[in-house]
Protein backbone atom coordinates (compact mmCIF):
# COMPACT_ATOMS: atom_id res chain seq x y z
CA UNK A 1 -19.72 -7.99 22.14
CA UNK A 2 -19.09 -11.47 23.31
CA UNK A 3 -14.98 -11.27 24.60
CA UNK A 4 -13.28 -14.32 24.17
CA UNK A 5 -11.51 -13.51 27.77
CA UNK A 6 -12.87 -11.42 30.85
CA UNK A 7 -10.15 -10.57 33.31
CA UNK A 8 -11.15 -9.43 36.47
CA UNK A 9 -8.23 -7.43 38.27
CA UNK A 10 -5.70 -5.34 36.60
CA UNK A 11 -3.05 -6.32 39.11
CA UNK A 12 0.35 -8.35 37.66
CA UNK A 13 -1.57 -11.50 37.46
CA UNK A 14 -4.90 -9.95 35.62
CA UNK A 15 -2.74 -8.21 33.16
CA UNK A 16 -0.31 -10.80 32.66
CA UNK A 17 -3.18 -12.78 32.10
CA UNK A 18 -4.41 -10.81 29.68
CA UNK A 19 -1.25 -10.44 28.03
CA UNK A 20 -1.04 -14.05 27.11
CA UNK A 21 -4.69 -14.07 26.25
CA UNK A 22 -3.98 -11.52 23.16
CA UNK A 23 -0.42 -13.01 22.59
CA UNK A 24 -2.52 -16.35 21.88
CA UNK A 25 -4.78 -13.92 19.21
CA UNK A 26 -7.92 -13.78 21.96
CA UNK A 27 -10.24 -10.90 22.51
CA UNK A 28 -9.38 -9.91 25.95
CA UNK A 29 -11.62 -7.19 28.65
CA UNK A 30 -9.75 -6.29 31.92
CA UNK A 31 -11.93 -5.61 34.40
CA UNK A 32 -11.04 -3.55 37.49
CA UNK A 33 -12.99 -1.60 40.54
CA UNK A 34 -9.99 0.89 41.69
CA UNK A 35 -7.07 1.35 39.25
CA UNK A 36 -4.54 -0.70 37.47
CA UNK A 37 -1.71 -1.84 38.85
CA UNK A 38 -2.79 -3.74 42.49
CA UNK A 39 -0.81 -3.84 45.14
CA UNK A 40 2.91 -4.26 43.57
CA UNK A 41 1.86 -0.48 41.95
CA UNK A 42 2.58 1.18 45.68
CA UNK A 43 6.05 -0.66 46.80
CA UNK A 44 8.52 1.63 46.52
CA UNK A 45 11.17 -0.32 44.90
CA UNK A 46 11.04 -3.76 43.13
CA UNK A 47 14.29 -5.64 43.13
CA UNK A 48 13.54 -9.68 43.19
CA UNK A 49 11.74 -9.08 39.50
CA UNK A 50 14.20 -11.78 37.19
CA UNK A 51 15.90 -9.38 34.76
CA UNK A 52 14.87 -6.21 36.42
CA UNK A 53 17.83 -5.16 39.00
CA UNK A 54 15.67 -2.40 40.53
CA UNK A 55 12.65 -0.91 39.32
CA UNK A 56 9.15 0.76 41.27
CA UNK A 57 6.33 -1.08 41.55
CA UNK A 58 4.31 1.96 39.81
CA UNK A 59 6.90 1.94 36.83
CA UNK A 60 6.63 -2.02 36.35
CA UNK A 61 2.52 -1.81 36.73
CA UNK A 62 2.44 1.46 34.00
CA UNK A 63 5.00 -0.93 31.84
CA UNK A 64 2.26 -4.23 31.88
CA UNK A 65 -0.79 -1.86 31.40
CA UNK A 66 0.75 0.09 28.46
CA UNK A 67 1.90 -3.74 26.81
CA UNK A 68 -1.66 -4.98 26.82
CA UNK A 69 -3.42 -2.06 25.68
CA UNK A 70 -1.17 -1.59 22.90
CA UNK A 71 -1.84 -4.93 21.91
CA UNK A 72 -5.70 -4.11 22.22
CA UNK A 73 -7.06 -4.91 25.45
CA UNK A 74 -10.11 -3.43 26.52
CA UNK A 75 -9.88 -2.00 29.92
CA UNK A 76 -12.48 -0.76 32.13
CA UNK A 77 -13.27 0.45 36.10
CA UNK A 78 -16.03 -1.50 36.97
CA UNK A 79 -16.68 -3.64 40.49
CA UNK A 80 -17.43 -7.04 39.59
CA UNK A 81 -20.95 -8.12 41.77
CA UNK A 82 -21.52 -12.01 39.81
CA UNK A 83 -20.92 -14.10 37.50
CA UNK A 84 -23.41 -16.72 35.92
CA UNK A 85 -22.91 -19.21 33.47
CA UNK A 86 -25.68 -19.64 30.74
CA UNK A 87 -23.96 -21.89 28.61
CA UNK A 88 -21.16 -24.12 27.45
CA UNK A 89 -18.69 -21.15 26.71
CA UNK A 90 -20.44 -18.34 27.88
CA UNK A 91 -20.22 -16.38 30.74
CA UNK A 92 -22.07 -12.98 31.66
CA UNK A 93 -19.83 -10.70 34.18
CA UNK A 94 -22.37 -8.54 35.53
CA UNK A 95 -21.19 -5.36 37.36
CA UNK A 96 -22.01 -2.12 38.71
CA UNK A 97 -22.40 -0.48 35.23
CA UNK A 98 -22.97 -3.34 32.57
CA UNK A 99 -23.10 -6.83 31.72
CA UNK A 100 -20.36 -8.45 29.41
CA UNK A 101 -20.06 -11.90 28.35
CA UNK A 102 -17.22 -13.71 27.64
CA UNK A 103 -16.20 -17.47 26.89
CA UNK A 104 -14.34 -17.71 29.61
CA UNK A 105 -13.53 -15.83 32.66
CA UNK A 106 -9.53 -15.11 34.43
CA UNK A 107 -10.39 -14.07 38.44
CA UNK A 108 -7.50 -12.39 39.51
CA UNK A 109 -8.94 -10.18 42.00
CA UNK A 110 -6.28 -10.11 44.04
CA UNK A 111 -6.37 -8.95 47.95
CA UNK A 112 -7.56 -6.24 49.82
CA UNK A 113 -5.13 -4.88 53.19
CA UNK A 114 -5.96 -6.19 56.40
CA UNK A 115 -7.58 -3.86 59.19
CA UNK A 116 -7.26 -4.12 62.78
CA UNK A 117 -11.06 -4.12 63.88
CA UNK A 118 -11.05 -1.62 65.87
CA UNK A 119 -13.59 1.34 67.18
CA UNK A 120 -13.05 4.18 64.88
CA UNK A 121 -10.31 2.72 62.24
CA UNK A 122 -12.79 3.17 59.44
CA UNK A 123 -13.21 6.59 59.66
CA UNK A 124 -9.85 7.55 60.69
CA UNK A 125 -8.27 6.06 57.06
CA UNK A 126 -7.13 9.12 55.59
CA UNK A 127 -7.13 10.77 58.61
CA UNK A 128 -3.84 9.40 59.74
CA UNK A 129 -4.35 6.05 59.47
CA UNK A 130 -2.98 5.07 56.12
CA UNK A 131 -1.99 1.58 54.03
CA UNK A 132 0.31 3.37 51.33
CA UNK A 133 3.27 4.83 52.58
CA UNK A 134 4.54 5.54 48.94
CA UNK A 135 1.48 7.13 48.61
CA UNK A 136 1.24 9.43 52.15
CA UNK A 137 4.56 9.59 53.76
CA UNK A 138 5.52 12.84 52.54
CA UNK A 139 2.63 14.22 54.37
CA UNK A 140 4.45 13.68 57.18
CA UNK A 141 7.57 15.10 56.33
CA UNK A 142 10.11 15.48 59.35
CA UNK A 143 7.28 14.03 61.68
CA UNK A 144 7.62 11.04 63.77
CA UNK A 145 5.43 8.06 62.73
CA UNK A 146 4.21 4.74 63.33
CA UNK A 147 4.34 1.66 61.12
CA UNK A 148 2.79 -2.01 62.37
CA UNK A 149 3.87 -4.73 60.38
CA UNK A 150 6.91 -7.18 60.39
CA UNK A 151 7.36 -8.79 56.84
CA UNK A 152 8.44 -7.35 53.57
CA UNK A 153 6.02 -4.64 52.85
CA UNK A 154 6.66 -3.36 56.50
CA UNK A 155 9.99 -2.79 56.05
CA UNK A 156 9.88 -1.39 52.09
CA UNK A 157 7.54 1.23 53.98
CA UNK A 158 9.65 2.10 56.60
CA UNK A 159 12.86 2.33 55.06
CA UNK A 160 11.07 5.00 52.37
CA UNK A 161 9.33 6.58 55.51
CA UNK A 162 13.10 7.08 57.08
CA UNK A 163 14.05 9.00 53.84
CA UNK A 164 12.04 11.87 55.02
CA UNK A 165 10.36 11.13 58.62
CA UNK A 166 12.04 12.84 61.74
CA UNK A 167 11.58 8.91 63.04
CA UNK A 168 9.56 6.09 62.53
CA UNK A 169 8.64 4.03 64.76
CA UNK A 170 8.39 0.26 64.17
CA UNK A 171 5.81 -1.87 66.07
CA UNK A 172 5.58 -5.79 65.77
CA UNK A 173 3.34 -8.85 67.63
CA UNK A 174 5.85 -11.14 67.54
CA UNK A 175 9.35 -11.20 68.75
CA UNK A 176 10.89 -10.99 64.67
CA UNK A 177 10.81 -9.95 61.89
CA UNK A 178 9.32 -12.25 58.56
CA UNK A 179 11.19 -10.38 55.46
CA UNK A 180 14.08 -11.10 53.88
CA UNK A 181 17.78 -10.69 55.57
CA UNK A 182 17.96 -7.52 53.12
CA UNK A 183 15.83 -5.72 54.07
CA UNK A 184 16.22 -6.37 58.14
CA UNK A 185 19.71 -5.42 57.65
CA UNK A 186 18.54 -2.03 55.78
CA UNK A 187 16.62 -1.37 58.81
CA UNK A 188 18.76 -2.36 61.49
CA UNK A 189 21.28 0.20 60.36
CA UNK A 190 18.80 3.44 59.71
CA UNK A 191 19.13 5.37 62.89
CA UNK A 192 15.80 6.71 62.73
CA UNK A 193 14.04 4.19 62.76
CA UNK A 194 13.15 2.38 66.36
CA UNK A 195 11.09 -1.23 66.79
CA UNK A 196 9.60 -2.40 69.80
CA UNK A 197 8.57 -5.91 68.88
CA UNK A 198 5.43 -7.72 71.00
CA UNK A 199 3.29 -5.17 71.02
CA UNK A 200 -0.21 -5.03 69.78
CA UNK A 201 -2.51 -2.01 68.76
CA UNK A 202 -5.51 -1.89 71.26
CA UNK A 203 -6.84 2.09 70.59
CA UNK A 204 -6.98 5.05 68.61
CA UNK A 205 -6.47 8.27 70.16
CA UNK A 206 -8.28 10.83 67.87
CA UNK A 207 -10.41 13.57 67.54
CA UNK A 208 -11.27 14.45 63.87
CA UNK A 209 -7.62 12.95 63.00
CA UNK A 210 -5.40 10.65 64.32
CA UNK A 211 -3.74 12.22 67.38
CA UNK A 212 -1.88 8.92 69.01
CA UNK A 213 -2.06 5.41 69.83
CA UNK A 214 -2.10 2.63 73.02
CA UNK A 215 -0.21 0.08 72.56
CA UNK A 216 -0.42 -3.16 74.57
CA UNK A 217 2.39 -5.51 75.55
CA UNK A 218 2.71 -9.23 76.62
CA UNK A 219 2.58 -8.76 80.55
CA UNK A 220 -0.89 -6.27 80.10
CA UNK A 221 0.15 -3.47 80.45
CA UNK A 222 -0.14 -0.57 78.33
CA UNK A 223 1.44 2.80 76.71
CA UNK A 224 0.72 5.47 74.36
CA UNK A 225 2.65 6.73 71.41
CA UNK A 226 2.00 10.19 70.20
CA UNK A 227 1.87 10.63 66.25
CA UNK A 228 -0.13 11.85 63.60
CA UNK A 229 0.19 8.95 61.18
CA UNK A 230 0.00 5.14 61.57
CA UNK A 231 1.07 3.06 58.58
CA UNK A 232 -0.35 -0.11 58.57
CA UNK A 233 1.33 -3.06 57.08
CA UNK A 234 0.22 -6.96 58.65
CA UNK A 235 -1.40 -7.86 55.78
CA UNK A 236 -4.20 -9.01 52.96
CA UNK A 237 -7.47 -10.67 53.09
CA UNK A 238 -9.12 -12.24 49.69
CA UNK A 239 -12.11 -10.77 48.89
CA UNK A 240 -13.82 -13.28 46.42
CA UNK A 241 -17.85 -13.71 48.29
CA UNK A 242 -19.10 -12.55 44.75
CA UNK A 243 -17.49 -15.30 43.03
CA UNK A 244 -18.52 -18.27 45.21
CA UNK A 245 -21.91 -19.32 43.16
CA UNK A 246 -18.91 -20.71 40.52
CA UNK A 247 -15.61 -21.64 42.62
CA UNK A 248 -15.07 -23.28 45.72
CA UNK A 249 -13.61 -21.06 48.83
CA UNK A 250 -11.57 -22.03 51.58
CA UNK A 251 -12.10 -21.43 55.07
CA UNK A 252 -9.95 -17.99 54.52
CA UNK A 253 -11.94 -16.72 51.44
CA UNK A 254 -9.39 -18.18 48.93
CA UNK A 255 -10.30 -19.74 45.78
CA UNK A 256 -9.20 -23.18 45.72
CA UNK A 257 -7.26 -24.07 42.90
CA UNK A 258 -3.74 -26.06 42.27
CA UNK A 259 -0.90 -25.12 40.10
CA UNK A 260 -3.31 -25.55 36.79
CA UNK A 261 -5.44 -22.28 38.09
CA UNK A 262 -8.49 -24.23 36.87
CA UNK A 263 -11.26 -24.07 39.48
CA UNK A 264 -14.19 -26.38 39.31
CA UNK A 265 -16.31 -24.47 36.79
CA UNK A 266 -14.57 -25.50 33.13
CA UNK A 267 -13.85 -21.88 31.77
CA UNK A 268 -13.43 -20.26 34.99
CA UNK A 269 -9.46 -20.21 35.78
CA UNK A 270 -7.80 -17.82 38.75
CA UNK A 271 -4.78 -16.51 39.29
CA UNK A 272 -2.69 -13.93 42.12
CA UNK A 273 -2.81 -13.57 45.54
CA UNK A 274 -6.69 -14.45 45.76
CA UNK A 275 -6.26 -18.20 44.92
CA UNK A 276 -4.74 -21.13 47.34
CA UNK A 277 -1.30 -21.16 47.20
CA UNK A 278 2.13 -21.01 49.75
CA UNK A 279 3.85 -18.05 47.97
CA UNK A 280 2.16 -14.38 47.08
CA UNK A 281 4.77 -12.67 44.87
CA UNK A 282 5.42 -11.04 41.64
CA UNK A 283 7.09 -13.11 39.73
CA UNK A 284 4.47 -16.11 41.37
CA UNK A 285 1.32 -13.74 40.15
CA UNK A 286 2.62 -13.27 37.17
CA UNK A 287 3.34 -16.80 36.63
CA UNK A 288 -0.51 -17.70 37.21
CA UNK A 289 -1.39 -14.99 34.83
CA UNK A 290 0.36 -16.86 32.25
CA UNK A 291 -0.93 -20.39 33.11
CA UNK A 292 -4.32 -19.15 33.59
CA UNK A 293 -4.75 -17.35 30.54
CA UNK A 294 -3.27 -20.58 28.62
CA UNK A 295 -5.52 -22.55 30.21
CA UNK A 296 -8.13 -20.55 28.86
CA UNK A 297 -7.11 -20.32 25.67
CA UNK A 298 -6.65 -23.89 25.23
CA UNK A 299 -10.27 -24.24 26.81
CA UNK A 300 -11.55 -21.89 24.17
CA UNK A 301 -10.14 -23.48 21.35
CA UNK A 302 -11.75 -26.70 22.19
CA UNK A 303 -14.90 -24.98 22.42
């Protein structure tokens, strides 16, 4: 079957994407290599979402992914590895299990988190190193635990870690914090929780799991913090390699594109965190979504 939109990425901006696809009567496959949802699915609480006063990121991602499929999306798990264009309005989206081909293509593969680098972190990631606190921190139940990271996600996670952590234990590189007042202010007054800011993460202390961690601070020298779980928070990175035979990348990985989401292959449009832009949001993904998907429809309709 030849879809008359492949989405790749089931995060806000893939299925938002895909919702205006099918609103504008297209044939629409969502394509995605984890599980719906992307990264808004694991913050704890969502509260800058117009209309929406508070709602979890899991409940608004279950909300967009019931929408679309109700209104007959096609959705499968499946890791993207190329696309190719064979024609004027057609695309083949090859992947780990198949090959589908659409008339035009929505990347909105989003980001994947940032890792420190160092010796042992890999195999350590379930271990006690973890990058979902909504998912893990009741493993660590009256425990005290570490969390690196100083914007918005950082302190989500550590104000849900305080909930049920004996303490957690807030490390930054820089000398403040980059997340809204809110949120600072929620942490500032949660007695359990302690930040030591200029510090960096040089060393794992482990044996099958995570048993501690050294620390190093701006005059050299060093310490160690015992715990049993690190949350780590400083970050995405795109990850769009598979995609460059058919959009330009910038020196980061990003695809470049402007407001439009069109990149420089006419049927190809992106759209989320992965493309060029200032602000990574919500409501900003799901405005690309939108845009993108119009774009495409409009594209398709001149076909």
């Amino acid at each position: 079957m030849k879809y008359d939109v492949i989405v790749i990425g089931a995060g806000a901006a893939g299925m938002t994407a895909a919702l205006y696809a099918l609103r504008n009567g297209k044939t629409v496959l969502v394509l995605e290599r984890e599980s719906f949802g992307g990264q808004i699915s694991n913050s704890p609480r969502v509260e800058n979402f117009p209309s929406i006063k508070q709602i979890s990121g899991s409940e608004f991602s279950d909300n967009l992914f019931n929408q679309i499929i109700d209104l007959g999306a096609e959705f499968e798990l499946e890791t993207v590895e190329n696309i190719e264009k064979v024609g004027e309005g057609d695309f083949l989206v090859k992947t780990d299990y198949a090959t589908h081909e659409g008339r035009s293509v929505v990347i909105a593969a989003g980001v994947k988190h940032r890792h420190f680098g160092l010796p042992r972190e890999e195999e350590l990631i379930g271990k006690g190193i973890s990058f979902c606190a909504l998912c893990d921190g009741a493993f660590y139940a009256g425990e005290e635990v570490v969390l690196v990271g100083d914007a918005n996600t950082a302190l989500q996670y550590a104000l849900l870690l305080s909930n049920s952590c004996k303490k957690v234990k807030v490390m930054t590189l820089f000398d403040k914090f980059f997340a809204d007042g809110a949120l600072v202010k929620a942490l500032r007054e949660r007695e359990n929780i302690e930040v030591t800011h200029e510090v960096s993460l040089v060393e794992f202390i482990a044996d099958d799991e995570l048993k501690g961690l050294v620390f190093k601070r701006k005059d050299g020298s060093t310490f160690n913090v015992e715990t049993r779980a690190l949350f780590v928070a400083i970050g995405q990175v795109p990850d769009n390699k598979v995609f460059a035979n058919v959009v330009d990348l910038d020196k980061f990985g990003y695809i470049i594109a402007d407001e439009t989401c069109s990149t420089k292959t006419p049927g190809i449009y992106v759209a989320g965190d992965c493309r060029t832009k200032k602000v990574r949001q919500l409501t900003t993904a799901c405005n690309d979504g939108a845009i993108a998907a119009t774009n495409a429809s409009i594209y398709i309709d001149t076909l």
